[in-house]
Protein backbone atom coordinates (compact mmCIF):
# COMPACT_ATOMS: atom_id res chain seq x y z
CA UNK A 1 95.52 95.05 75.07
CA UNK A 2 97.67 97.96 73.33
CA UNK A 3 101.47 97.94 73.68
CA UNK A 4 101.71 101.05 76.02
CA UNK A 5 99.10 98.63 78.51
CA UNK A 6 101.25 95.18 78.26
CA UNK A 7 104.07 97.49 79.31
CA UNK A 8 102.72 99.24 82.01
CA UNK A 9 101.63 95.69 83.95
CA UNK A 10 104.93 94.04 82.92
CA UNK A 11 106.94 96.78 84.68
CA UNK A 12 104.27 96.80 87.33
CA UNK A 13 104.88 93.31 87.98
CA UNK A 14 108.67 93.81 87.45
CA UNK A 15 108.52 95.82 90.35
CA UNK A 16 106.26 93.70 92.37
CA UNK A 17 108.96 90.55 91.82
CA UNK A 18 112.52 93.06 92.23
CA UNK A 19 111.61 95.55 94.44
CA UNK A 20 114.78 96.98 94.12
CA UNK A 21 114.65 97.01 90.36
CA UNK A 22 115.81 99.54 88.58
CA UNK A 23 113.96 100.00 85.59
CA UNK A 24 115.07 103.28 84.26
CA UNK A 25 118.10 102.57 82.60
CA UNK A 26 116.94 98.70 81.57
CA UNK A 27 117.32 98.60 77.65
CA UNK A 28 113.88 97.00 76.05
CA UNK A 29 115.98 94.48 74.32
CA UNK A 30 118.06 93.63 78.06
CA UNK A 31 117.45 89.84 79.14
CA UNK A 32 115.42 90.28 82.33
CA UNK A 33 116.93 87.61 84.25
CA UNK A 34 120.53 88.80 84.20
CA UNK A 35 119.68 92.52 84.29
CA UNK A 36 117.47 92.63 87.25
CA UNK A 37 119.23 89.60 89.26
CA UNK A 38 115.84 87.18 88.98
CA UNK A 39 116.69 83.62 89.88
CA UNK A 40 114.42 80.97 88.54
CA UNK A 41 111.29 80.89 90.88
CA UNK A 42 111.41 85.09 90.48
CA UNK A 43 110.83 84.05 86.92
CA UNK A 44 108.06 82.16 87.54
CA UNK A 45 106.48 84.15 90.31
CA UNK A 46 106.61 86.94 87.53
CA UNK A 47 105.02 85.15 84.54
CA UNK A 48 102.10 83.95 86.86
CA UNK A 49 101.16 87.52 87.99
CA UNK A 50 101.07 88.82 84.48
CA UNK A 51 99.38 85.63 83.44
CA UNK A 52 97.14 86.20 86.60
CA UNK A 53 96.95 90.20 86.36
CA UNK A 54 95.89 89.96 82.14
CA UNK A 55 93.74 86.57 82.03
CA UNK A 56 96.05 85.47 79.47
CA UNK A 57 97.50 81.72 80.21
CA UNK A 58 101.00 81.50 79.89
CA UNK A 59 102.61 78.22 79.32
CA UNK A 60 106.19 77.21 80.42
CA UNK A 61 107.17 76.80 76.88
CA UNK A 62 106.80 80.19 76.07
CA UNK A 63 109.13 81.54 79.06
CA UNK A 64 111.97 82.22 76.22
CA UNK A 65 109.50 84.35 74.66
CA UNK A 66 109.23 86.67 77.83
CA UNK A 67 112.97 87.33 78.39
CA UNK A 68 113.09 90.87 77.63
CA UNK A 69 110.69 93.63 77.75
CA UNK A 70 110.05 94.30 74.45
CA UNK A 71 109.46 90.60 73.99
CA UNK A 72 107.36 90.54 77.02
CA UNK A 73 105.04 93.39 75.66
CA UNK A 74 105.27 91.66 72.39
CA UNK A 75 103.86 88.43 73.99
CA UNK A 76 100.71 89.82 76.23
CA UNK A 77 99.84 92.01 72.90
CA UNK A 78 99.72 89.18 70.76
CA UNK A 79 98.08 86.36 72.80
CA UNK A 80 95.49 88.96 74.13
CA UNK A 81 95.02 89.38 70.20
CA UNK A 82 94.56 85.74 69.71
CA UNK A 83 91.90 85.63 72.18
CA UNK A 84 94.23 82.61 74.10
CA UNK A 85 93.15 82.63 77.39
C-alpha cells in the first residue's frame, strides 16, 4: 500500500466515523481524537474499519501509533509492508 492509498482510506474512514469532520484544515501531525471530537468507541469503530477496509490486523496496543494522520498513514504503510495481516 503507497502513502497517497493509506491516506485516502484513513480520511475515508475519518469521514465514515465524524461525519461532520472537517478535514481540510486538520494538520497531519493534529491528534485525531481531540481535533475531530472522537470519544473512545469512535476510536475504535475507526481502527476496525481501516483494519477491516486494508486486511491489515490492528491490535489495541498499537492505538497510540494511529493518533494522527501522518502516523496513521505511517502505520497501514508499514504493516502492509511487513506482510502482518
Amino acid at each position: 500500500m503507497t502513502p497517497e492509498q493509506s491516506r485516502e482510506i484513513v480520511v475515508a474512514e475519518l469521514l465514515r466515523v465524524g461525519p461532520d469532520a472537517e478535514m481540510d484544515g486538520l494538520a497531519p501531525d493534529t491528534d485525531l481524537r481531540s481535533a475531530l471530537e472522537l470519544d473512545s468507541l469512535d476510536f475504535q469503530n475507526l481502527v476496525a474499519n481501516l483494519s477491516r477496509r486494508t486486511g491489515l490486523r490492528i491490535e489495541e496496543e498499537d492505538y497510540e501509533q494511529m493518533s494522527t494522520l501522518d502516523r496513521c498513514v505511517s502505520f497501514l504503510v508499514g504493516r502492509s509492508q511487513q506482510g502482518h495481516s
